[in-house]
C-alpha atoms as a PDB file:
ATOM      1  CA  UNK A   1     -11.560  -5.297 -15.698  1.00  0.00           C
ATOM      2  CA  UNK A   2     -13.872  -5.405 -18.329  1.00  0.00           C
ATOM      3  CA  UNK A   3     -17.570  -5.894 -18.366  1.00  0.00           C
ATOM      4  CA  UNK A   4     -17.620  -9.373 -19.862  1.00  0.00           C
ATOM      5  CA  UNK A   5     -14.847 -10.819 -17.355  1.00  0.00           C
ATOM      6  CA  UNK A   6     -17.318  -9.831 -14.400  1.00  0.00           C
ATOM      7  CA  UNK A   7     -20.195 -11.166 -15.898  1.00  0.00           C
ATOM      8  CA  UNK A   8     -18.162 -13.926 -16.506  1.00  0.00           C
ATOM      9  CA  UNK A   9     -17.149 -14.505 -13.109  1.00  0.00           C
ATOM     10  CA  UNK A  10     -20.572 -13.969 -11.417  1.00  0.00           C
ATOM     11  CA  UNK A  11     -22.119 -16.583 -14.006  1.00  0.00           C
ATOM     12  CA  UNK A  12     -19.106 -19.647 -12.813  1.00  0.00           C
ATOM     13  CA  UNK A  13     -20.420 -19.029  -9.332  1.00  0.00           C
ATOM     14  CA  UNK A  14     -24.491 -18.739  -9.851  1.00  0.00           C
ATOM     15  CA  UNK A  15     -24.707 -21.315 -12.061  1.00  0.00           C
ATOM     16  CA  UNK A  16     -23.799 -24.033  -9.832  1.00  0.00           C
ATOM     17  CA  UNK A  17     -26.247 -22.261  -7.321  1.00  0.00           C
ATOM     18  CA  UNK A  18     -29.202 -21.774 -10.163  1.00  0.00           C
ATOM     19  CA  UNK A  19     -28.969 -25.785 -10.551  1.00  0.00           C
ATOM     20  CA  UNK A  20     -29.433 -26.313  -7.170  1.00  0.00           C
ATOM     21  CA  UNK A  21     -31.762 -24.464  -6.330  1.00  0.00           C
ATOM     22  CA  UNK A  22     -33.568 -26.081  -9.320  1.00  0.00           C
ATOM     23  CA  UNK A  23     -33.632 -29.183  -7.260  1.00  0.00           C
ATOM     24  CA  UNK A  24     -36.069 -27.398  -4.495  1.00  0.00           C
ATOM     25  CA  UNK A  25     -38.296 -26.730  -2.620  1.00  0.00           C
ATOM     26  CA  UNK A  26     -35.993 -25.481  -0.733  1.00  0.00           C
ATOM     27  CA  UNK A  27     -36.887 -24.086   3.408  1.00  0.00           C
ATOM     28  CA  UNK A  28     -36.698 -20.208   3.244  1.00  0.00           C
ATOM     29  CA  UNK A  29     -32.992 -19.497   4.413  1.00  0.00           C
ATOM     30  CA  UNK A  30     -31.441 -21.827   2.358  1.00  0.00           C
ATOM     31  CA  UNK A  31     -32.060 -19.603  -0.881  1.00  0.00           C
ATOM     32  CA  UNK A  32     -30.703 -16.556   0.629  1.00  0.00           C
ATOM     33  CA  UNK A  33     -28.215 -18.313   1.887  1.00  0.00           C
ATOM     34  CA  UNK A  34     -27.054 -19.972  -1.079  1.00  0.00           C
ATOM     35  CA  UNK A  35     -27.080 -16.836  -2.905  1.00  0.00           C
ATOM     36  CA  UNK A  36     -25.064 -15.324  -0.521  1.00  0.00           C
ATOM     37  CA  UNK A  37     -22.546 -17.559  -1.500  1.00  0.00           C
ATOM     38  CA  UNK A  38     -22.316 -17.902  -4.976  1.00  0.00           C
ATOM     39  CA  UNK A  39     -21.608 -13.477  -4.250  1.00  0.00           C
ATOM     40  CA  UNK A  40     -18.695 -14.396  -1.892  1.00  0.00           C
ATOM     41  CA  UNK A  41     -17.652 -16.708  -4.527  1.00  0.00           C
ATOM     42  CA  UNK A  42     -17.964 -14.721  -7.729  1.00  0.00           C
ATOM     43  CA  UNK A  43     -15.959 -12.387  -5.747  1.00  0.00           C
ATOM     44  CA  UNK A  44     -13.271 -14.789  -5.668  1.00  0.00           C
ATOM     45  CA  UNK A  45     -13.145 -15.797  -8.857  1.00  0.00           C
ATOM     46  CA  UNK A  46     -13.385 -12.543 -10.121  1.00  0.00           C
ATOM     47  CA  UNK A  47     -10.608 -11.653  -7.673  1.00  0.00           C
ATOM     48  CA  UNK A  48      -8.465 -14.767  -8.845  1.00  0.00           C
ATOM     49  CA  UNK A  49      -8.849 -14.522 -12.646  1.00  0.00           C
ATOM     50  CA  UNK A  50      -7.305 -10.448 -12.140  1.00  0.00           C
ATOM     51  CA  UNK A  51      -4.518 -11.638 -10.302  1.00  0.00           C
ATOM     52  CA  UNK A  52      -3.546 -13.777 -12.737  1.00  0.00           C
ATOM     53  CA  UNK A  53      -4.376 -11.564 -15.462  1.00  0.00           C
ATOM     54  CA  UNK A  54      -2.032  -9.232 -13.935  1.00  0.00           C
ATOM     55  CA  UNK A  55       1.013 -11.963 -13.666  1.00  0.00           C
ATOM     56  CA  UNK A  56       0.364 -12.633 -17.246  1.00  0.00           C
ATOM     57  CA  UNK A  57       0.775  -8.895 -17.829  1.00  0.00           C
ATOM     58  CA  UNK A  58       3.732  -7.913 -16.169  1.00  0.00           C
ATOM     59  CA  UNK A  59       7.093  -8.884 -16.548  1.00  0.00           C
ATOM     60  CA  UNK A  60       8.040 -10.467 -12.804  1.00  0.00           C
ATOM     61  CA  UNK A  61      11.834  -9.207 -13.220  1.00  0.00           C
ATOM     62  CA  UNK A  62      11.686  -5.705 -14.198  1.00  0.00           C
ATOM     63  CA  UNK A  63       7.680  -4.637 -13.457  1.00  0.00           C
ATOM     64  CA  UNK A  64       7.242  -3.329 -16.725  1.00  0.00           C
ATOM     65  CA  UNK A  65       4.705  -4.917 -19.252  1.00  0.00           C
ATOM     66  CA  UNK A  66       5.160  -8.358 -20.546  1.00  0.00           C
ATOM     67  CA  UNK A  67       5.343  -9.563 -23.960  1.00  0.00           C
ATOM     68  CA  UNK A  68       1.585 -10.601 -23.708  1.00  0.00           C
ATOM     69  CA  UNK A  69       0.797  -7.448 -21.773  1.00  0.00           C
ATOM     70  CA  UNK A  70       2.959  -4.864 -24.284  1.00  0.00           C
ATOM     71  CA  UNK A  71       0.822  -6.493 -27.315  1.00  0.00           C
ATOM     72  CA  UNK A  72      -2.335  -6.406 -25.735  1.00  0.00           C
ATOM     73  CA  UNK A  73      -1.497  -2.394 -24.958  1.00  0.00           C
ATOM     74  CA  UNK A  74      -0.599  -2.064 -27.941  1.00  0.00           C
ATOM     75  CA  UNK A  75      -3.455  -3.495 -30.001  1.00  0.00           C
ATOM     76  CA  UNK A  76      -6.004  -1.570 -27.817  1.00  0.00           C
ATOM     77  CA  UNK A  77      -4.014   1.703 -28.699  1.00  0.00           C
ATOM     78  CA  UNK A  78      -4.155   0.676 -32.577  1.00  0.00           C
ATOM     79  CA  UNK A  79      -7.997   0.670 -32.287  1.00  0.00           C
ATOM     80  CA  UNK A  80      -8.374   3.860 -30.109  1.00  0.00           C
ATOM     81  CA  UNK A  81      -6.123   5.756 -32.474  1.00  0.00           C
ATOM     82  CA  UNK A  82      -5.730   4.994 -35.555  1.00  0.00           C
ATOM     83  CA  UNK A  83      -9.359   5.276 -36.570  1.00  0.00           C
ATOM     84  CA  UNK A  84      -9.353   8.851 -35.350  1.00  0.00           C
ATOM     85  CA  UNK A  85      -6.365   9.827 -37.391  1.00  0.00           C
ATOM     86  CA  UNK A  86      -4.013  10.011 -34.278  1.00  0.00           C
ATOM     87  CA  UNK A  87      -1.024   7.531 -34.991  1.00  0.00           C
ATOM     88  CA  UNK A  88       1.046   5.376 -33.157  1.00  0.00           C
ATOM     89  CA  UNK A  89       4.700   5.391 -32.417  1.00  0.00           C
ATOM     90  CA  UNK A  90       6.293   2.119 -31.431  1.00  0.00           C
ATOM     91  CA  UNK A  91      10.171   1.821 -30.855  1.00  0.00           C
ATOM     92  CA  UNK A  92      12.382  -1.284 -30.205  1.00  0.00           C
ATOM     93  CA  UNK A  93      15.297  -1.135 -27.666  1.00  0.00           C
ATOM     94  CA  UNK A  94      17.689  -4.059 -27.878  1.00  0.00           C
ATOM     95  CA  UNK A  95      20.557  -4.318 -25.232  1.00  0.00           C
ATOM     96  CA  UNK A  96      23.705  -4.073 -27.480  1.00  0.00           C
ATOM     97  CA  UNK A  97      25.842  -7.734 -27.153  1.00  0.00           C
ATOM     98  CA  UNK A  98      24.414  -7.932 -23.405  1.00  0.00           C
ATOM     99  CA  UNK A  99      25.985 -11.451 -23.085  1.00  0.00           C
ATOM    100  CA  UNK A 100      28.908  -9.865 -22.257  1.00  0.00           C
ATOM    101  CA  UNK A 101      27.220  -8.639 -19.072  1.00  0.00           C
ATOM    102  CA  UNK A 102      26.396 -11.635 -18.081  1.00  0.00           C
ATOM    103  CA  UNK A 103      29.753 -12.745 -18.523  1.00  0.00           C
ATOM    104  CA  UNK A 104      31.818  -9.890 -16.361  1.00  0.00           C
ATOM    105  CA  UNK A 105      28.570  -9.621 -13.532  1.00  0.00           C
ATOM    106  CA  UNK A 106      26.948 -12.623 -13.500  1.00  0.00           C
ATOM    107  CA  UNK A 107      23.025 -12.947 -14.268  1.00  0.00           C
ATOM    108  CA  UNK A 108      22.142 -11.621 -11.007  1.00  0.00           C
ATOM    109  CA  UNK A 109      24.524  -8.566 -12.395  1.00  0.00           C
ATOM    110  CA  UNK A 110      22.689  -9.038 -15.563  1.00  0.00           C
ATOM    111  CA  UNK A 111      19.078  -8.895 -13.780  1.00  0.00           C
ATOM    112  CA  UNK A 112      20.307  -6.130 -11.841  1.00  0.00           C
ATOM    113  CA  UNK A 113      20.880  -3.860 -15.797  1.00  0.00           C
ATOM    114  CA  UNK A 114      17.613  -5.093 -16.703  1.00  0.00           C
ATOM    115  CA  UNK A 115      15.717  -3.694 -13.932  1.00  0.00           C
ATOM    116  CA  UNK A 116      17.873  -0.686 -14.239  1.00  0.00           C
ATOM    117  CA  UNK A 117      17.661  -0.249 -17.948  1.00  0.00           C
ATOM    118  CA  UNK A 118      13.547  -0.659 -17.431  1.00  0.00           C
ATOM    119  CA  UNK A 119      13.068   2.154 -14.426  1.00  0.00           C
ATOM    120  CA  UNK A 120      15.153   4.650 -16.629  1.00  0.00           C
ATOM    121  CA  UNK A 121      12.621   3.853 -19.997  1.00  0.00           C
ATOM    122  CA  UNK A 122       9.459   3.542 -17.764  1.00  0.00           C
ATOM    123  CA  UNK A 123      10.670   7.088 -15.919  1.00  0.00           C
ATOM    124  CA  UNK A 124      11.656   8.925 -18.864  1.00  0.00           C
ATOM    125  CA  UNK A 125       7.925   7.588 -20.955  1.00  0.00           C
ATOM    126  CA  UNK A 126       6.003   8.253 -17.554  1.00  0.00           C
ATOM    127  CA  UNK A 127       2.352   8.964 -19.212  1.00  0.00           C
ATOM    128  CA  UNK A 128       3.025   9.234 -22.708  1.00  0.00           C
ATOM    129  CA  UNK A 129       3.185   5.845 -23.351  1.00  0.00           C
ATOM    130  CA  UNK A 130       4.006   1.513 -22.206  1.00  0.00           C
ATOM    131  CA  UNK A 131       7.267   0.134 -21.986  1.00  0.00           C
ATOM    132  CA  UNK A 132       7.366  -3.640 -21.878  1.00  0.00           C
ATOM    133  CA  UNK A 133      10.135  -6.544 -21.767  1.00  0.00           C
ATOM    134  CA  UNK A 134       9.074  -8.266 -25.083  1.00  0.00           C
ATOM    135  CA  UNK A 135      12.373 -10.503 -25.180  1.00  0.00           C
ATOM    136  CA  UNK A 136      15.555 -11.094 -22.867  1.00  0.00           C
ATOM    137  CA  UNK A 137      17.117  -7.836 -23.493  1.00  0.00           C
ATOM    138  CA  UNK A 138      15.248  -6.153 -25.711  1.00  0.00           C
ATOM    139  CA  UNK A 139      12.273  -3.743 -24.544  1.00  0.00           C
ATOM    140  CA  UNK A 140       9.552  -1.932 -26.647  1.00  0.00           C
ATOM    141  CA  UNK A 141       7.693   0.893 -25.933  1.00  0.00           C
ATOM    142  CA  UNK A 142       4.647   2.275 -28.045  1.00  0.00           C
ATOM    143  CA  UNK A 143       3.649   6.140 -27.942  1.00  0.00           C
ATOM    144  CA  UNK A 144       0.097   6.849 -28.909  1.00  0.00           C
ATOM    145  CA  UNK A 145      -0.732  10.128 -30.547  1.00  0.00           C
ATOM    146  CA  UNK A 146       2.844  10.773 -30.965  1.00  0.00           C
ATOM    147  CA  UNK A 147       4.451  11.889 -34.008  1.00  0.00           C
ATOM    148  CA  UNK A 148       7.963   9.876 -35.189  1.00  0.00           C
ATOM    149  CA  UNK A 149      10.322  12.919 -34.617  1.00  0.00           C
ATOM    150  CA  UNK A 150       8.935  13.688 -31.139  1.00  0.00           C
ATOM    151  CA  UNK A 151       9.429   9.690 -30.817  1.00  0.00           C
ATOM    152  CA  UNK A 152      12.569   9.917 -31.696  1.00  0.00           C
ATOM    153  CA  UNK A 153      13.532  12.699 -29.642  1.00  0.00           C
ATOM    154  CA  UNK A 154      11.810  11.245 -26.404  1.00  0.00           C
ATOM    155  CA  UNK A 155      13.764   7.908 -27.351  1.00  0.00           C
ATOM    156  CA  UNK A 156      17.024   9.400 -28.294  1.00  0.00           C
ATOM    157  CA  UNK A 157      16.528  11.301 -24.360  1.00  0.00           C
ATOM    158  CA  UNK A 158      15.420   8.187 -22.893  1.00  0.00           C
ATOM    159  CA  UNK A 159      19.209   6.459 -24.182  1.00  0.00           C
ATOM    160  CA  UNK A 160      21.273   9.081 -23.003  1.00  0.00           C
ATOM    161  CA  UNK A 161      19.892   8.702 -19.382  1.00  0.00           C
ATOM    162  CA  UNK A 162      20.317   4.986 -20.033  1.00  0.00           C
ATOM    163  CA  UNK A 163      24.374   5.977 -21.050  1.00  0.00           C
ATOM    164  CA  UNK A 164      24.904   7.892 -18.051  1.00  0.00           C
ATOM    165  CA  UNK A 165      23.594   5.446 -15.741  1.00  0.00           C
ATOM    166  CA  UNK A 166      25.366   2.856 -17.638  1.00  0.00           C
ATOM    167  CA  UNK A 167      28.347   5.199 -17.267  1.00  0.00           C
ATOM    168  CA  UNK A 168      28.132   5.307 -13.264  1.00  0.00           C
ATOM    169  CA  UNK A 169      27.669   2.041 -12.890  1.00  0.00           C
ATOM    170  CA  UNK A 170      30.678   0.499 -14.538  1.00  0.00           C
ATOM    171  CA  UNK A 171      28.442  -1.369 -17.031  1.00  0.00           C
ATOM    172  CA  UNK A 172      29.660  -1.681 -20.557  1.00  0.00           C
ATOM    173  CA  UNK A 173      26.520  -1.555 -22.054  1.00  0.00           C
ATOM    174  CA  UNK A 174      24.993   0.626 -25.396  1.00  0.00           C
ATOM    175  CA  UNK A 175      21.745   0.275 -27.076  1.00  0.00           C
ATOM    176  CA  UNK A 176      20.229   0.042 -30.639  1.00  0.00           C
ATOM    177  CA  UNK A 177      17.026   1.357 -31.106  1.00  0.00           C
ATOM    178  CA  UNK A 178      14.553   1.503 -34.088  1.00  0.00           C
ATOM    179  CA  UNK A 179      11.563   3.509 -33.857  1.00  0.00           C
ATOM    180  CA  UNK A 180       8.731   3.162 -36.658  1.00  0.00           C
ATOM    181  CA  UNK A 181       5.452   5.269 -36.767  1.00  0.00           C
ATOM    182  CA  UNK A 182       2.334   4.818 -39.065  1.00  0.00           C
ATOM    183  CA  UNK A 183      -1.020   6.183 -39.025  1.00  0.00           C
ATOM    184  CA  UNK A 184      -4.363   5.651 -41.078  1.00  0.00           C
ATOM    185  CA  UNK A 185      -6.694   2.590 -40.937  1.00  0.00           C
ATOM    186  CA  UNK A 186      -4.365   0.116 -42.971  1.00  0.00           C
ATOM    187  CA  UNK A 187      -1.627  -0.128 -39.878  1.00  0.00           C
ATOM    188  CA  UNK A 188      -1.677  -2.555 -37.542  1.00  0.00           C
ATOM    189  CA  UNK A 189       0.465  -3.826 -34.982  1.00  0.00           C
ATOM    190  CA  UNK A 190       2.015  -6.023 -36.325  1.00  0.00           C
ATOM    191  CA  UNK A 191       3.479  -3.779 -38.795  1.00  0.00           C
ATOM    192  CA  UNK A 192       4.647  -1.255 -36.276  1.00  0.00           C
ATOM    193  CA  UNK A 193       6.437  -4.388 -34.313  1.00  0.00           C
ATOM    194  CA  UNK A 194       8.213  -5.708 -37.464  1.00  0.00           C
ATOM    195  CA  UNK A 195       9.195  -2.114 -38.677  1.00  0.00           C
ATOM    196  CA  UNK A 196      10.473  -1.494 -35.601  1.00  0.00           C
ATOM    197  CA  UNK A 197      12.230  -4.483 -35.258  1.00  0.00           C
ATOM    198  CA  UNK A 198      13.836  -4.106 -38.841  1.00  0.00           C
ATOM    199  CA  UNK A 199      14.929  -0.576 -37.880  1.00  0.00           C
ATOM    200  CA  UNK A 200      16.942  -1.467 -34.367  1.00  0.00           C
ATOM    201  CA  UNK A 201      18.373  -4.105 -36.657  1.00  0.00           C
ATOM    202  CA  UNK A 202      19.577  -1.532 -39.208  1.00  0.00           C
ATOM    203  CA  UNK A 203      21.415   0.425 -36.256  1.00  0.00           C
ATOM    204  CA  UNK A 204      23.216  -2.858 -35.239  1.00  0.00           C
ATOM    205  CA  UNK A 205      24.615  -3.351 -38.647  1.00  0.00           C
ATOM    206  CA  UNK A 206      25.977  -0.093 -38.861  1.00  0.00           C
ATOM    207  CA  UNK A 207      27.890  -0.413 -35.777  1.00  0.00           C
ATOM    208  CA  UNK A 208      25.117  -0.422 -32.761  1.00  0.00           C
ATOM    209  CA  UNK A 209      25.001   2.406 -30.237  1.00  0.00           C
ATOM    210  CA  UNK A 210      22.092   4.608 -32.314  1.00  0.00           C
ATOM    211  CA  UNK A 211      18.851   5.289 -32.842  1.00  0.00           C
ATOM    212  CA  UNK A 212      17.024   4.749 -36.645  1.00  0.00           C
ATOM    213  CA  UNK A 213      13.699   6.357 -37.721  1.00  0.00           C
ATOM    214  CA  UNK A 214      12.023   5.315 -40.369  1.00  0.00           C
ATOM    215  CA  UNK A 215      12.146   8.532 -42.323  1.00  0.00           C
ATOM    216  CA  UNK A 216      15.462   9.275 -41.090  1.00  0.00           C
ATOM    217  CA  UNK A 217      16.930   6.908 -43.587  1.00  0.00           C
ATOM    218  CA  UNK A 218      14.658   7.501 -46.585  1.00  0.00           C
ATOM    219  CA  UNK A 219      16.733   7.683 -49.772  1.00  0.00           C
ATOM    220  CA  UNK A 220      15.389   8.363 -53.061  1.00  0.00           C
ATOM    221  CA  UNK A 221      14.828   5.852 -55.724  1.00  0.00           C
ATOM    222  CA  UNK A 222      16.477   7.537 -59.112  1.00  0.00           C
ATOM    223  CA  UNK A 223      14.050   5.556 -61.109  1.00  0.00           C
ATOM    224  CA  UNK A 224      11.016   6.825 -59.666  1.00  0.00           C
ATOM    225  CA  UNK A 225      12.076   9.696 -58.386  1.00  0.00           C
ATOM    226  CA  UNK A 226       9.935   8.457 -54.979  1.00  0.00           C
ATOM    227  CA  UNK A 227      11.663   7.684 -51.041  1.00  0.00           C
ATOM    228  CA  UNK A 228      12.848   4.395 -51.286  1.00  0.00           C
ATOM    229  CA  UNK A 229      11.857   2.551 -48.008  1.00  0.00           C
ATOM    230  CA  UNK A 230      14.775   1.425 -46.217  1.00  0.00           C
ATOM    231  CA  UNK A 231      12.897  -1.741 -45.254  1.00  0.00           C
ATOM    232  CA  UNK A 232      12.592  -2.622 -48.091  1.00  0.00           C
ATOM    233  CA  UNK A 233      16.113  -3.738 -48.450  1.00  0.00           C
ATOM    234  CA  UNK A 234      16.907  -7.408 -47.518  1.00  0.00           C
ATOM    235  CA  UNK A 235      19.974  -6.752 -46.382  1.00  0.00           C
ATOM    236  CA  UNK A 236      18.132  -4.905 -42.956  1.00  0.00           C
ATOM    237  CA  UNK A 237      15.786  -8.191 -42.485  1.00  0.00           C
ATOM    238  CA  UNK A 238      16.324  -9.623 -39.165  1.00  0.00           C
ATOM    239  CA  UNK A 239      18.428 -12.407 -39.168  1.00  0.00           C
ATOM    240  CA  UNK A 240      16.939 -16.025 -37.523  1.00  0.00           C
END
């Protein structure tokens, strides 16, 4: 918890107190007293507000990060790293046409893949990065200090344990993935997210089930002679 959220905390409670004892003179145990409890209940807040920071933070189905808790990872790793040179790697799993789940197993069947589908990405990323439920069926996880073909390769491991599980289960499910990776002080998260996001999307139009790098799909512009971004094409924008 950081500094400020204590200090925080510890000035909700005293302040009341402060006021108070402003009010005096006071008999000799009532001070002590009353600063006794403005601890016990700076505690509490403090206490309260990191419970609910951690609700906020993780995703109640699957345990993984949140949405709000992924970003805020996320933006904090952007910070650490990129100043120092070290990149960040940020991929985008989507559940490939998951409302078919639903429809053979139910949601509780569906819940059931999602939790699945998160232990598997949260196992196979163990310390090397966050995985987080950003949308329904779609997870992201962000790698700092990790290059975009070791991304890649952790990412194209982390699907086939999610395809043999799948597999044992009974559950027709694949999974598109895009996986974008920048470094130097101009990235941001933001452009990590939507890169990502653009990339996954590219795998789904060419027939889902894959994994798409950013430099995987580089082509070269004959004008220029330069890689031509494959973002840059409209046809790969996400759709609304």
């Amino acid at each position: 918890m950081p500094a400020a959220t204590i200090f925080d905390s510890v000035l909700t409670a005293v302040a009341p107190v402060v006021a108070i004892i402003s009010f005096g003179p006071w008999p000799s145990l009532v001070i002590p007293g009353l600063l006794v409890a403005s601890a016990l209940l700076a505690w509490q807040v403090f206490t309260l507000r990191r419970k609910v920071r951690e609700l906020t933070d993780r995703d109640p189905l699957t345990g993984v990060a949140s949405r709000t808790g992924f970003l805020a990872a996320l933006n904090r790793a952007v910070l650490q790293h990129f100043p120092a040179n070290g990149g960040v790697s940020v991929a985008i799993l989507d559940c490939d046409d998951f409302k078919q789940i639903n429809e053979q197993f139910g949601h509780q069947g569906g819940d059931t893949v999602l939790i699945e589908v998160a232990r598997i990405l949260a196992q196979v990323v163990a310390t090397s990065g966050t995985v987080g439920r950003i949308w329904g069926d779609a997870f992201g996880i962000f790698l700092p200090n990790v290059s975009e073909d070791s991304a890649r390769d952790l990412l194209a491991r982390a699907q086939e344990c999610l395809q043999l599980q799948m597999g044992r289960h009974g559950w027709p499910l694949t999974f598109s993935i895009g996986v974008s990776s920048l470094s130097g002080s101009n990235a941001t998260a933001e452009t990590l997210l939507g890169d990502a996001d653009r990339l996954m999307f590219m795998v789904k139009r060419r027939g889902r089930n894959g994994i798409a790098a950013r430099g995987q799909f580089s082509e070269t512009n004959a004008a220029t002679g330069q890689p031509r971004d494959p973002l840059a094409n409209p046809k790969f924008a996400r759709q609304p």
